[in-house]
Each structure stands twice: as C-alpha cells, then as structure tokens.
N, C-alpha and C. Protein backbone atom coordinates (compact mmCIF):
# COMPACT_ATOMS: atom_id res chain seq x y z
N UNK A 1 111.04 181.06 79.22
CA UNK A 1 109.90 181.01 80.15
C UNK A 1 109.36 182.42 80.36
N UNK A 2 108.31 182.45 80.28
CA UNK A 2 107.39 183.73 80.29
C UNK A 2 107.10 184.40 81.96
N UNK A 3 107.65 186.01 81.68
CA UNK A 3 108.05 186.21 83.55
C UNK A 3 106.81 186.45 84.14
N UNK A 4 106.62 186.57 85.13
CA UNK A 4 105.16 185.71 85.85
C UNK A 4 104.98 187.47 86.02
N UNK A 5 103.12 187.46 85.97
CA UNK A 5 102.92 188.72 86.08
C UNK A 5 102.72 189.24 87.42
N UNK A 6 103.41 190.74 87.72
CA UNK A 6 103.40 191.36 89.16
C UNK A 6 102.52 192.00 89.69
N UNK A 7 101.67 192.12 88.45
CA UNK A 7 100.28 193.12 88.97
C UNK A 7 99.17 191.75 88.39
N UNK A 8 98.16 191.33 89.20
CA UNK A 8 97.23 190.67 88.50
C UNK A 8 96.36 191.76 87.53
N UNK A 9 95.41 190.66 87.19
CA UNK A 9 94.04 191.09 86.02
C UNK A 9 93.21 192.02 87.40
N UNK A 10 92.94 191.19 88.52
CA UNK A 10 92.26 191.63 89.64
C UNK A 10 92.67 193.30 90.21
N UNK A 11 94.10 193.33 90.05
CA UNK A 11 94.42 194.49 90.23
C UNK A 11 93.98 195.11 89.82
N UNK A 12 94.49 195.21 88.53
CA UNK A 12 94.30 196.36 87.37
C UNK A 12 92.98 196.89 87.41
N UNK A 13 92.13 195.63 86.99
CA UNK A 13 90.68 196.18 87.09
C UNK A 13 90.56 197.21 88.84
N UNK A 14 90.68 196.57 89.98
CA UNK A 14 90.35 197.49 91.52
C UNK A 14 91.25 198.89 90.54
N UNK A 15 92.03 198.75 90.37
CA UNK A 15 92.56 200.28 89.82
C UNK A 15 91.75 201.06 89.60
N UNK A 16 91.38 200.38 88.25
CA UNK A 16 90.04 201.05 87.04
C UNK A 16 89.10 201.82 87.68
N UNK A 17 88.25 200.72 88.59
CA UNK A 17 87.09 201.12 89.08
C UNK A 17 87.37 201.89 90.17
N UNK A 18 88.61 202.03 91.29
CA UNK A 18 88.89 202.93 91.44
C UNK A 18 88.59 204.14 90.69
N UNK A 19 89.64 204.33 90.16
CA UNK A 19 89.70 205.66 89.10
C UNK A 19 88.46 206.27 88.18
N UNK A 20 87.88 205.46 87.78
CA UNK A 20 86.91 205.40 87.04
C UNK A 20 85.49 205.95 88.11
N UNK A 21 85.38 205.77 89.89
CA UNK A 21 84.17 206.12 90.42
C UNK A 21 84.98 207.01 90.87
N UNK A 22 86.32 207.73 91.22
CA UNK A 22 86.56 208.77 91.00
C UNK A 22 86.61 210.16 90.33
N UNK A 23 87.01 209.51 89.13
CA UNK A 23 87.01 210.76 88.12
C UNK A 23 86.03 210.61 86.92
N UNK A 24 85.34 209.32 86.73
CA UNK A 24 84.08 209.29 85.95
C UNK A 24 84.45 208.56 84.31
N UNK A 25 83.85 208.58 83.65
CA UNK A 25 84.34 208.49 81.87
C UNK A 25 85.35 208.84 81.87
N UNK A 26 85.52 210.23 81.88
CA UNK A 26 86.70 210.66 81.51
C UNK A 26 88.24 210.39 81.75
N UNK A 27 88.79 209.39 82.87
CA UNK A 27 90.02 209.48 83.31
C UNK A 27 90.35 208.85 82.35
N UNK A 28 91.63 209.37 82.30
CA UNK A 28 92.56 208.42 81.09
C UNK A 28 93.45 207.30 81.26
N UNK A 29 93.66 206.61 80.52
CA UNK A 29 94.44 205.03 80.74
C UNK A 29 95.51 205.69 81.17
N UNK A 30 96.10 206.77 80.80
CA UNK A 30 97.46 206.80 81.87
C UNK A 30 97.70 206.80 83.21
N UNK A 31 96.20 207.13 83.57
CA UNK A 31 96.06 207.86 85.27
C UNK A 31 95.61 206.14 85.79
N UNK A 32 95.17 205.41 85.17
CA UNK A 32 94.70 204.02 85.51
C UNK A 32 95.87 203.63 85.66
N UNK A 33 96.58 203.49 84.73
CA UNK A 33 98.48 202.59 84.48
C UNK A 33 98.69 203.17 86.17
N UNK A 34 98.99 204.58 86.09
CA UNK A 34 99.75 205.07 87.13
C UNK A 34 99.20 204.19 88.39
N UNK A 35 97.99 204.30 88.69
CA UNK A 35 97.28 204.00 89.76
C UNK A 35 97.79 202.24 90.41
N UNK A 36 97.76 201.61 88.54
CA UNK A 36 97.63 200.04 88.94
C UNK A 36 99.55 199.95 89.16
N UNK A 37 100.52 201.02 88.96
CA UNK A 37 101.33 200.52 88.75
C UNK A 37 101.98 199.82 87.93
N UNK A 38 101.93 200.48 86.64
CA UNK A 38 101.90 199.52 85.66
C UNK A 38 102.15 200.37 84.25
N UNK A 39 102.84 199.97 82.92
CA UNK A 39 102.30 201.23 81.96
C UNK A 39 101.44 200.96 81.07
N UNK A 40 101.24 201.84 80.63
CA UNK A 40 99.90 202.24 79.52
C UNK A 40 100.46 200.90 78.38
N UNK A 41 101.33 200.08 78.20
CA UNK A 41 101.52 199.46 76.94
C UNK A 41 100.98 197.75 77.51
N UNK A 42 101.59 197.50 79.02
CA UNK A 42 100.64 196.20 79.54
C UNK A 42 99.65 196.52 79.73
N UNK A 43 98.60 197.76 80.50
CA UNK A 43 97.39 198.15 80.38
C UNK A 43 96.47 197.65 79.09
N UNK A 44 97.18 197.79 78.42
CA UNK A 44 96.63 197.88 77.11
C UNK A 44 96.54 196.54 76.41
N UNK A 45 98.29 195.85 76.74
CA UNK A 45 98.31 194.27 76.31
C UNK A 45 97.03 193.31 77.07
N UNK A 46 96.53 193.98 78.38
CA UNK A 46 95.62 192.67 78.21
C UNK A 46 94.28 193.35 78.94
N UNK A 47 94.18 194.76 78.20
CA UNK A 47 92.51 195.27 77.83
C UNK A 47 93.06 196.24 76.80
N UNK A 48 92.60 195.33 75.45
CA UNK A 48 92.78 196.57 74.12
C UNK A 48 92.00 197.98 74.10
N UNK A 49 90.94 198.13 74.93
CA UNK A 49 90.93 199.55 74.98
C UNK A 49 90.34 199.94 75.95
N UNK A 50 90.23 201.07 76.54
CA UNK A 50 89.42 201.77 77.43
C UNK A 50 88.47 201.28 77.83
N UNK A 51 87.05 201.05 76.94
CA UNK A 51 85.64 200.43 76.61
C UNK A 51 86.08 199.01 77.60
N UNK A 52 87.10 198.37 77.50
CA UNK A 52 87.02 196.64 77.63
C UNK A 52 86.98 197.15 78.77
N UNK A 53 88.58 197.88 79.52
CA UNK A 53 88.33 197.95 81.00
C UNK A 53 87.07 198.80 81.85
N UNK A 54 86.57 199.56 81.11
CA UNK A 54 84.75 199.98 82.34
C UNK A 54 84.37 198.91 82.00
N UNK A 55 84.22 198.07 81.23
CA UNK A 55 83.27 196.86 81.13
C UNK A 55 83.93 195.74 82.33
N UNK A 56 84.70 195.49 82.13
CA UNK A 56 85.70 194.73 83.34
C UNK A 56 85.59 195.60 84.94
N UNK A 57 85.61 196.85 84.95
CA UNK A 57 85.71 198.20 86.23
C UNK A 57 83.79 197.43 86.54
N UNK A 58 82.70 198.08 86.16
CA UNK A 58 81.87 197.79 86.52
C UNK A 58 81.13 196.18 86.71
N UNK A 59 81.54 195.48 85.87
CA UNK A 59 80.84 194.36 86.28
C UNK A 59 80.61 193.58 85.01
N UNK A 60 80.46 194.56 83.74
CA UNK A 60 79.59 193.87 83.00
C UNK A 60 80.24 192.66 82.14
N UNK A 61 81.64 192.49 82.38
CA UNK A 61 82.00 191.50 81.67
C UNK A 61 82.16 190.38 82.45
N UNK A 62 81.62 189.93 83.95
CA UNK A 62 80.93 189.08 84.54
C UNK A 62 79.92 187.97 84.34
N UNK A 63 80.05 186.90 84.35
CA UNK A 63 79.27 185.90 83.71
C UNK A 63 77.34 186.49 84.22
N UNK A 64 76.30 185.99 83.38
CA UNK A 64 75.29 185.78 83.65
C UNK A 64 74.98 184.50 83.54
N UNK A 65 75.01 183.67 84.17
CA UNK A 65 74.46 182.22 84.01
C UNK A 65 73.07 182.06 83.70
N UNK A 66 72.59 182.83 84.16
CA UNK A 66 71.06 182.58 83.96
C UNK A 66 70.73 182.74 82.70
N UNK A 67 71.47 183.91 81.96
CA UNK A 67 70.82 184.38 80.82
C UNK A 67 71.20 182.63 79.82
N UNK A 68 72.33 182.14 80.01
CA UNK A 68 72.79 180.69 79.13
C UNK A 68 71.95 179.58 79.89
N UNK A 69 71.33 179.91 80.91
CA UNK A 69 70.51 178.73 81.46
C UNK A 69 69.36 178.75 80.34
N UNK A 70 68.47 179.45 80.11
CA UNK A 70 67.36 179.92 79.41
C UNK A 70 66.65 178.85 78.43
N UNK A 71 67.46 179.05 77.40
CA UNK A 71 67.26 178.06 76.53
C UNK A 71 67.07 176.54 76.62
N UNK A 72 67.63 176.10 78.01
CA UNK A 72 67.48 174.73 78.27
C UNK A 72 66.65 174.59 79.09
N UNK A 73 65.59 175.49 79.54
CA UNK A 73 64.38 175.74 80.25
C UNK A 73 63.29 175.67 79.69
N UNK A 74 62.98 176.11 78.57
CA UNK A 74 62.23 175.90 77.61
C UNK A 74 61.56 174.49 77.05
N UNK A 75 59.88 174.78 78.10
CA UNK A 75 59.05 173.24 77.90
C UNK A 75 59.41 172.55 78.73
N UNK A 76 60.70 172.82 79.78
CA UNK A 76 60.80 171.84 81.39
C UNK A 76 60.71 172.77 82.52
N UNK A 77 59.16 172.17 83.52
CA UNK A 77 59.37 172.50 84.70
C UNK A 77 58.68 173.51 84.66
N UNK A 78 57.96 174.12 85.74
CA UNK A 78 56.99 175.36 85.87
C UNK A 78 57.68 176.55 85.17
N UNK A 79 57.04 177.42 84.55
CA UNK A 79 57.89 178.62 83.73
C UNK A 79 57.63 179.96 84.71
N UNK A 80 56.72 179.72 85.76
CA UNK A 80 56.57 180.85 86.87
C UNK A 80 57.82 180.58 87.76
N UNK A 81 57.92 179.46 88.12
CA UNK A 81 58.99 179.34 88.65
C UNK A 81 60.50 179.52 87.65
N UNK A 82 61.03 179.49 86.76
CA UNK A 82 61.87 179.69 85.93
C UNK A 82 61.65 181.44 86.07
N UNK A 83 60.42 182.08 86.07
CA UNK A 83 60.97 183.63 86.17
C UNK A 83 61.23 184.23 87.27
N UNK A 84 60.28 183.40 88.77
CA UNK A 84 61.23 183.80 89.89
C UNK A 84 62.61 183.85 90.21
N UNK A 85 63.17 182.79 89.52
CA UNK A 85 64.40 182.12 89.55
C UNK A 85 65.38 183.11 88.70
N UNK A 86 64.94 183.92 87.26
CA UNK A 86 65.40 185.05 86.73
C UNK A 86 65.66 185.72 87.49
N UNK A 87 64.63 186.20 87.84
CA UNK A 87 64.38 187.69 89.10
C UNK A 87 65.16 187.30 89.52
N UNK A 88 65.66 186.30 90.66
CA UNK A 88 66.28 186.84 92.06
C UNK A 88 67.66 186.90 91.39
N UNK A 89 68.06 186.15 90.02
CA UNK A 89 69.32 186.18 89.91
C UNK A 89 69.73 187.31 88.96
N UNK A 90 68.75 187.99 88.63
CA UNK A 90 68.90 189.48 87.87
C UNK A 90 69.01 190.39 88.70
N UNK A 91 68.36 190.08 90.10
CA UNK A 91 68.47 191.44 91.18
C UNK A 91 70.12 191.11 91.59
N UNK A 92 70.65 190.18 91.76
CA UNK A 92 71.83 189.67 92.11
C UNK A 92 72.83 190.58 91.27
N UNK A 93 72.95 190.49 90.00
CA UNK A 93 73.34 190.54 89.70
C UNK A 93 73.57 192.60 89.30
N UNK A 94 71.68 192.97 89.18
CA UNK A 94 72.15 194.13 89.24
C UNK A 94 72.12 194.92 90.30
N UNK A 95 72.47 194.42 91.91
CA UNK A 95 72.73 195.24 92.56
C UNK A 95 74.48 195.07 93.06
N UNK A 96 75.24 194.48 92.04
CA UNK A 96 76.22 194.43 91.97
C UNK A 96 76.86 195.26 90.88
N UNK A 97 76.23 195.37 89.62
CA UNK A 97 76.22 196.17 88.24
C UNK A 97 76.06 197.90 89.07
N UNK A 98 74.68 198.04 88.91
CA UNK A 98 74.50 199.54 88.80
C UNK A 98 74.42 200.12 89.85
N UNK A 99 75.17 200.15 90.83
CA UNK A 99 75.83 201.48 91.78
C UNK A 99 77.06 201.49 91.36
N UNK A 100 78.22 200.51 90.72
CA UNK A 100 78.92 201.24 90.37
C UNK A 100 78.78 202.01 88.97
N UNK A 101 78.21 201.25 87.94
CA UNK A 101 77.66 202.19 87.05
C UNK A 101 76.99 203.80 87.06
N UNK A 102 76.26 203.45 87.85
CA UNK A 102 75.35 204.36 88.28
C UNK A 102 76.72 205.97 88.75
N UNK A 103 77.21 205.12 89.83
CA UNK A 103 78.45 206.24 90.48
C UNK A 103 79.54 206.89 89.37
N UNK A 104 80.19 205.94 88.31
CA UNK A 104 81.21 206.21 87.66
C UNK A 104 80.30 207.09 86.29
N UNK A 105 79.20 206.95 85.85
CA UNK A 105 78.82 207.79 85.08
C UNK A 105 77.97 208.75 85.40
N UNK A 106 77.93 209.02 86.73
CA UNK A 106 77.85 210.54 87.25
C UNK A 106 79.01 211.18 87.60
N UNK A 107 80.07 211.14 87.88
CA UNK A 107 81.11 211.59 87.67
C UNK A 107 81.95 212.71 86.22
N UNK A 108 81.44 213.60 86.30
CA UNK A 108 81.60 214.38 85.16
C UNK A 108 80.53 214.39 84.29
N UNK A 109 80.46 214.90 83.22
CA UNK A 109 79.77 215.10 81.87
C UNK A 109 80.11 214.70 80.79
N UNK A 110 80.15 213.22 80.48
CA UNK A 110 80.66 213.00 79.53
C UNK A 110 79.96 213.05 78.12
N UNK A 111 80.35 213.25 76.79
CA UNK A 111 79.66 213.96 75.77
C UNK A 111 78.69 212.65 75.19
N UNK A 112 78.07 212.72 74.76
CA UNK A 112 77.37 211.99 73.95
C UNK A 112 77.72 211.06 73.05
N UNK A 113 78.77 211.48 72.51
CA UNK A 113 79.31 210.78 71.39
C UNK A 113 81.17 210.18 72.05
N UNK A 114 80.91 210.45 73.43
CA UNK A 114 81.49 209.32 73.87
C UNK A 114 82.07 207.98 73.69
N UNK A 115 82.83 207.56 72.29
CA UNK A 115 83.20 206.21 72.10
C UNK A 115 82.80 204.98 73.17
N UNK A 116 83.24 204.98 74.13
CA UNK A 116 82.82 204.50 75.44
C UNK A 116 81.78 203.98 75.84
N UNK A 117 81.02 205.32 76.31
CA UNK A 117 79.46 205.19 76.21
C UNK A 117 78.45 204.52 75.23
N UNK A 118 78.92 204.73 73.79
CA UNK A 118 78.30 204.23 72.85
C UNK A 118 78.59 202.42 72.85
N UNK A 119 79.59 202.08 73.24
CA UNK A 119 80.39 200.85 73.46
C UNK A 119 79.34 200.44 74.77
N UNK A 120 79.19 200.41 75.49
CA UNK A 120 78.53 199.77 76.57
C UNK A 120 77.06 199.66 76.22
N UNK A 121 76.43 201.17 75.26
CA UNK A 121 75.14 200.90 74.65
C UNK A 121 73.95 201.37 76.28
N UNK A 122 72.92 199.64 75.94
CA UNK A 122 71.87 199.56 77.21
C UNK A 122 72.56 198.16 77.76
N UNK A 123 72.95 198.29 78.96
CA UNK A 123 73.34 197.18 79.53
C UNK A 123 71.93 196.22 79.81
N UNK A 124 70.76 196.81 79.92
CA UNK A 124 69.45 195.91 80.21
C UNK A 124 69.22 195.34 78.84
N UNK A 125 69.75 195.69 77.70
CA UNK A 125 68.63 194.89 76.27
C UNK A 125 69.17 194.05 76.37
N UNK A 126 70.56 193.66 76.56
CA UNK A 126 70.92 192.09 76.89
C UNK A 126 70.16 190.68 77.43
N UNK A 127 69.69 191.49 78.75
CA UNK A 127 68.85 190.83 79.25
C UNK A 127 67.76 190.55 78.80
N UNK A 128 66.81 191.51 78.45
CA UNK A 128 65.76 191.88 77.86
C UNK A 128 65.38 190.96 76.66
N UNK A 129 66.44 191.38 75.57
CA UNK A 129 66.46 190.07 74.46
C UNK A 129 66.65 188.71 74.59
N UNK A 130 67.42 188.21 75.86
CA UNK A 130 67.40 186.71 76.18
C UNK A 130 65.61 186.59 76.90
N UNK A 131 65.32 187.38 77.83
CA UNK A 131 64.47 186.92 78.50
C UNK A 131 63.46 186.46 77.52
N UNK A 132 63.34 187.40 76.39
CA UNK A 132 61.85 187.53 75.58
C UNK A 132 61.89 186.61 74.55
N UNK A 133 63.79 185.94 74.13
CA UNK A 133 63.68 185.19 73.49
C UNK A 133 62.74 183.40 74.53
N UNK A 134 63.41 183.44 75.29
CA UNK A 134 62.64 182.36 75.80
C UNK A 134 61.41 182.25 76.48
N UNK A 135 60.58 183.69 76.68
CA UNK A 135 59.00 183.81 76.22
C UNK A 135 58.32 183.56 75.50
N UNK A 136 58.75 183.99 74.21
CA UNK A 136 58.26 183.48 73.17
C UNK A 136 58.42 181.78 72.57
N UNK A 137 59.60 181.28 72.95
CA UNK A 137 59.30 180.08 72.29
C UNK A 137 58.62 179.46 73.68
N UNK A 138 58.56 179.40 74.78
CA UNK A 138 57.16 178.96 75.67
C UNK A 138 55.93 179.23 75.07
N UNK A 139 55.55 180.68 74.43
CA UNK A 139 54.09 180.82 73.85
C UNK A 139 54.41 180.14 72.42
N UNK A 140 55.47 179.72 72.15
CA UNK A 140 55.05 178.85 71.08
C UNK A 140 54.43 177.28 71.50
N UNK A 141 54.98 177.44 72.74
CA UNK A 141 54.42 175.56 73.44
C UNK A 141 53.25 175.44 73.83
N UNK A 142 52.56 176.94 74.28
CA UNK A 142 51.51 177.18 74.89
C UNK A 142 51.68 177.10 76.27
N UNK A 143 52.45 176.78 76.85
CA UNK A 143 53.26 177.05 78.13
C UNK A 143 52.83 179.10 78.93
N UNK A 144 52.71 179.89 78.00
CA UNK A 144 52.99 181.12 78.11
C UNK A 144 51.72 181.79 77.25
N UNK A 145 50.60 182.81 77.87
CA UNK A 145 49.82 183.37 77.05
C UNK A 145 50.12 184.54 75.98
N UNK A 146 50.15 183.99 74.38
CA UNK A 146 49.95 185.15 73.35
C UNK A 146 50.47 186.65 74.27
N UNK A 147 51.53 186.88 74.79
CA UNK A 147 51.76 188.58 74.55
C UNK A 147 52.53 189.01 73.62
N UNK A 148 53.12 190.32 73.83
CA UNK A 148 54.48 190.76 73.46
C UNK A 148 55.04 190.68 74.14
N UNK A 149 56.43 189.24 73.81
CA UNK A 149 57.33 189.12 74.85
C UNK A 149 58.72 190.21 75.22
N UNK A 150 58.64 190.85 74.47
CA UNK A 150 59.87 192.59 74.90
C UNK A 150 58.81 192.95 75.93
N UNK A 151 58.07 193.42 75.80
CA UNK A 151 56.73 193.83 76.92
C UNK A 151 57.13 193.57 78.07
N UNK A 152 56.53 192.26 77.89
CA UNK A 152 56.69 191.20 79.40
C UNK A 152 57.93 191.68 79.56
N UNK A 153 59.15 190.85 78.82
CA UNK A 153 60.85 191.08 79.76
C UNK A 153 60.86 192.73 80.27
N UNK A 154 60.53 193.48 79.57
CA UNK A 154 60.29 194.51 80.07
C UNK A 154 60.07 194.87 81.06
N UNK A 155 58.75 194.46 81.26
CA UNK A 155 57.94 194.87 82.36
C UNK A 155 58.82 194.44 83.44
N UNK A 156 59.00 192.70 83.58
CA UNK A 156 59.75 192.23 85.14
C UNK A 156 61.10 192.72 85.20
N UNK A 157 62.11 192.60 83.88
CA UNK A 157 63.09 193.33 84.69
C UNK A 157 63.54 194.81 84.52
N UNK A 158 62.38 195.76 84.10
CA UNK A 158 62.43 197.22 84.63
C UNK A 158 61.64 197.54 85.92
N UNK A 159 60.64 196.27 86.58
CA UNK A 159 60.36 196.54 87.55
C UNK A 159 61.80 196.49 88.57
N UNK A 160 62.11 195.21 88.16
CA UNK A 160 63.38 195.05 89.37
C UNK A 160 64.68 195.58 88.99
N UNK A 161 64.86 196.28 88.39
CA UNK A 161 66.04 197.76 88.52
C UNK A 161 65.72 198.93 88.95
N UNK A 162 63.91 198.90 88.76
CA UNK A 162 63.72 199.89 89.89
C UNK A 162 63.78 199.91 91.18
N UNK A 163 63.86 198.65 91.70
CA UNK A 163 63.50 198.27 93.02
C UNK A 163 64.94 198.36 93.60
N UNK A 164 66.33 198.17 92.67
CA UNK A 164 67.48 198.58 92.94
C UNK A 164 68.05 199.83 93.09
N UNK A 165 67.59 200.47 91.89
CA UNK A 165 67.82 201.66 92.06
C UNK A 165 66.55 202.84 93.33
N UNK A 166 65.73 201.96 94.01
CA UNK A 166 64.92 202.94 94.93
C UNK A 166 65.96 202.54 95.91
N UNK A 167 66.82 201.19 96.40
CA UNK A 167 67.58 200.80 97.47
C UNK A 167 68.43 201.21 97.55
N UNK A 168 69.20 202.04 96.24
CA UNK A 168 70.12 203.05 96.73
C UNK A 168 69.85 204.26 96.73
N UNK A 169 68.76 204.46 96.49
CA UNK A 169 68.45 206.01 96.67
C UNK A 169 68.32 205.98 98.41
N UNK A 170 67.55 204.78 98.85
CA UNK A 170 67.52 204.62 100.75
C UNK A 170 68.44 204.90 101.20
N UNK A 171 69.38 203.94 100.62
CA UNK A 171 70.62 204.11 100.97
C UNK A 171 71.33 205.39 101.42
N UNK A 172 71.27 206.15 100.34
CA UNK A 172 72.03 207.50 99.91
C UNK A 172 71.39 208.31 101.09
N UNK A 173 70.10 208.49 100.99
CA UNK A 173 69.75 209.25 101.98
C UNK A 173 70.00 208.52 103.34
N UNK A 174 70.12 207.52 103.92
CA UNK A 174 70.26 206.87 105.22
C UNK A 174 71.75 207.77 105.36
N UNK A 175 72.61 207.90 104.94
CA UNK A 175 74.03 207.97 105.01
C UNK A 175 74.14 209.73 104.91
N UNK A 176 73.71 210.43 104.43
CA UNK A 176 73.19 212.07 104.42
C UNK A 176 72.82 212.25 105.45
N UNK A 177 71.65 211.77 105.98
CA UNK A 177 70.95 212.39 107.13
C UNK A 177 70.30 211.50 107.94
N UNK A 178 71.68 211.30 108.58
CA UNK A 178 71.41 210.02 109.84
C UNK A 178 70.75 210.85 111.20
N UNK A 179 70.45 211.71 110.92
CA UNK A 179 69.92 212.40 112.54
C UNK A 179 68.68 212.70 112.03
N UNK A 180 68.36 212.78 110.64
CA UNK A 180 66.83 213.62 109.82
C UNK A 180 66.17 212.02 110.41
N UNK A 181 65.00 212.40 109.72
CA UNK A 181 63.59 211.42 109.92
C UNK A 181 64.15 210.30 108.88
N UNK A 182 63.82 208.93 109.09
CA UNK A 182 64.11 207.49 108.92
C UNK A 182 63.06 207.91 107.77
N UNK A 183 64.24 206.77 106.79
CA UNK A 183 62.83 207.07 105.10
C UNK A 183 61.99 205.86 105.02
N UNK A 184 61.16 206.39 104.25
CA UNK A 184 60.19 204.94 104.33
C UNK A 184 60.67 203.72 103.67
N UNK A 185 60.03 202.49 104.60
CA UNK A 185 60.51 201.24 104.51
C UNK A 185 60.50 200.48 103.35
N UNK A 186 61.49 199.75 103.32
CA UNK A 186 61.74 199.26 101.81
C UNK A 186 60.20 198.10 101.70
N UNK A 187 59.89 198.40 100.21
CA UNK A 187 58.54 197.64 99.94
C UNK A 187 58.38 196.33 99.99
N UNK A 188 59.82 195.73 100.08
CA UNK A 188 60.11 194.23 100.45
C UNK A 188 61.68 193.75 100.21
N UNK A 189 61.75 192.92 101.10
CA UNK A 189 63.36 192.54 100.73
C UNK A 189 63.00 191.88 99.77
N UNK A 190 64.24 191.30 99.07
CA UNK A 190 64.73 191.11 97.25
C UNK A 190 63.31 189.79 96.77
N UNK A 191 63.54 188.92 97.82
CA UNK A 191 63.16 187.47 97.63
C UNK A 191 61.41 187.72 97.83
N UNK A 192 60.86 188.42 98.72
CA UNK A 192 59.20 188.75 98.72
C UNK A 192 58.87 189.60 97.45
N UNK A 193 60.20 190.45 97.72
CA UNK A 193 59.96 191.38 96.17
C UNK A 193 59.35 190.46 95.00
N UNK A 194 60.37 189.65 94.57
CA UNK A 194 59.95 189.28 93.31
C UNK A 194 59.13 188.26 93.34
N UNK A 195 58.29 187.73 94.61
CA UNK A 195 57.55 186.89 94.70
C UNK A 195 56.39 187.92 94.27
N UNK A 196 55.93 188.69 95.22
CA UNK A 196 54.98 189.81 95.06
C UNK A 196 55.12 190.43 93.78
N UNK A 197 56.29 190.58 92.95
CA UNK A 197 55.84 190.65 91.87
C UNK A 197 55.45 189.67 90.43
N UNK A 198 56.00 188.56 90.91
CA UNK A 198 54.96 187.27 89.71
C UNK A 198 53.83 187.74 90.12
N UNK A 199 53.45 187.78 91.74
CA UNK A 199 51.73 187.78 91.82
C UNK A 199 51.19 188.62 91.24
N UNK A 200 51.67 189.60 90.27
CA UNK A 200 51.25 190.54 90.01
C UNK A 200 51.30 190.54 88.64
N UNK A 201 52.63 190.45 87.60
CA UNK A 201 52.95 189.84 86.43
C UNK A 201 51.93 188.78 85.84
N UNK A 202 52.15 187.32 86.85
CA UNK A 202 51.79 185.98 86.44
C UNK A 202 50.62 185.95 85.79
N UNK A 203 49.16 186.55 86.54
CA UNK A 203 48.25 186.36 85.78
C UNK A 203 47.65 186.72 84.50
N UNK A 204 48.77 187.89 83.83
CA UNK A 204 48.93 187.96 82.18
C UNK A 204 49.47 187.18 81.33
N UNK A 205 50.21 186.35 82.03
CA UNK A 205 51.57 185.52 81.35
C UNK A 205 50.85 184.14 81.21
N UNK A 206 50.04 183.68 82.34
CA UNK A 206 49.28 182.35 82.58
C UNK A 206 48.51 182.05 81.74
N UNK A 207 48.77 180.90 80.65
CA UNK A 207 47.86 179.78 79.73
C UNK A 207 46.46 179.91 80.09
C-alpha cells in the first residue's frame, strides 16, 4: 500500500509561490523543497521541473473554461453576448493570474534566456488564439463582420488586462500613500467595464 502523502500538491505549490514572490525567477528548487518541507527528489516526483511549478505558483495551470466553452458557441445564441461573457470571465481570471505574475517576475533580473521564462512564453496568446479562433468561424456564418480576428481578440482582451493592471497600480499607490491625495476613480467596476466596452468594440464586430 502506497504511504499517504504528508505534504499535499496544495502545499507545495503555497511554498512555490511563496518563494517564488519572494525571491523572483531565480530561487532554486532547493530553497522551495526546504520551504515546503520536503526534498528536492519528491519536489521533483510530482513537478518535473521548475517551469511546471511557476506555472502551478502563479495560476497558469488553472483551468480556463471559457476558453473550451468557445467552440460550442459558435452559430448559438447572441455572439455580443458570448463576448461579454469572455470578458468578465477573462477579467476573473486575470486578476487572479497577473499580480502574482506581475510580483514574482519583478523580483530580480532574470536573464533573457531564462529556460523558464522562455517556457511560460505570452501567457495572453493563449487566449488570444482561442478567442480569434472562434471569431473567425462566426465571420464565416456571417454572425461577425469581415475583420482581422487577432485584431479584434486583441483589442478586447488587451483592453481588459489593462484595466487590471491600472487596478493594481490603484492599488499600489492606495497602500504607499494612505495620508497623500486619493487617486482617481476607477473607470468602472469589472462588470460596467466590459459592458462599456462591447459598446465600444461591438459596432465593428456587428453584421
């Protein structure tokens, strides 16, 4: 009988990301082992390398449902509504993603040629390539007007990682200089956000 494990998966990873928005890229699986309690050879038995656990530490090996919803959307049901429905679950998702991203790869200088780094890539073309794949086969239905659908995915979800990344910049400063002058007000919470922005998107996209 196989002896029951003393550290979970859950652990290990709080370790990681510990360590990892501590000391950045750079910490090494030994300083993780140490942390989770654990050694570098189970570390390893169930994340074969470094790369797996920041992917596990930040988020990104977290389901996207939406992105596997996609395809079965295609030709059912309003498609404005199918990209609100993106949006709010892409903001979901990346204001859970990139502050810790954001935090653990400011943490040092890590080189360019970073194994690591190169391993994680653009965490947005993921998205990007699902979204535009199911743009395009809508403008094949006529559902969706003739654009460039990278464009479009583009456009909506680099608007709304900006809109994440301005909420922690609020953030950051709210928490600096709580006695300085109050920063200006966020341009909309998540759900007006991305309403206000179809209204703005939609009428390029619209048949």
């Amino acid at each position: 009988m196989p002896r029951p494990r003393t550290v979970s998966d859950e652990q290990l990873v709080a370790a990681a990301r510990a360590a990892f928005l501590e000391r950045g890229v750079g910490v090494t699986t030994a300083e993780i082992a140490r942390r989770a309690g654990v050694s570098e050879g189970t570390l390893f038995a169930r994340y074969p390398t470094k790369a797996d656990l920041f992917e596990a530490a930040v988020g990104l090996r977290e389901g996207t449902p939406w992105r596997d919803d996609l395809p079965g959307r295609v030709g059912m049901g309003e498609v404005r509504g199918h990209l609100e429905e993106v949006a709010r679950r892409f903001l979901e998702d990346a204001a859970r993603v990139l502050p810790r991203l954001t935090l653990m790869l400011s943490q040092g200088h890590a080189p360019a040629h970073n194994p690591l780094l190169r391993r994680i890539g653009d965490p947005l073309r993921r998205d990007q390539d699902a979204l535009a794949a199911y743009l395009r086969a809508e403008m094949a239905l006529g559902r969706v007007r003739p654009q460039d659908p990278q464009v479009a995915a583009f456009a909506l979800l680099g608007a709304l990682t900006q809109h994440v990344h301005r909420e922690l910049l609020a953030g950051a400063r709210e928490e600096d200089a709580p006695l300085g002058p109050a920063p200006p007000p966020s341009p909309a919470d998540p759900g007006r956000f991305v309403t206000a922005l179809l209204d703005l998107l939609w009428p390029g996209l619209a048949p």
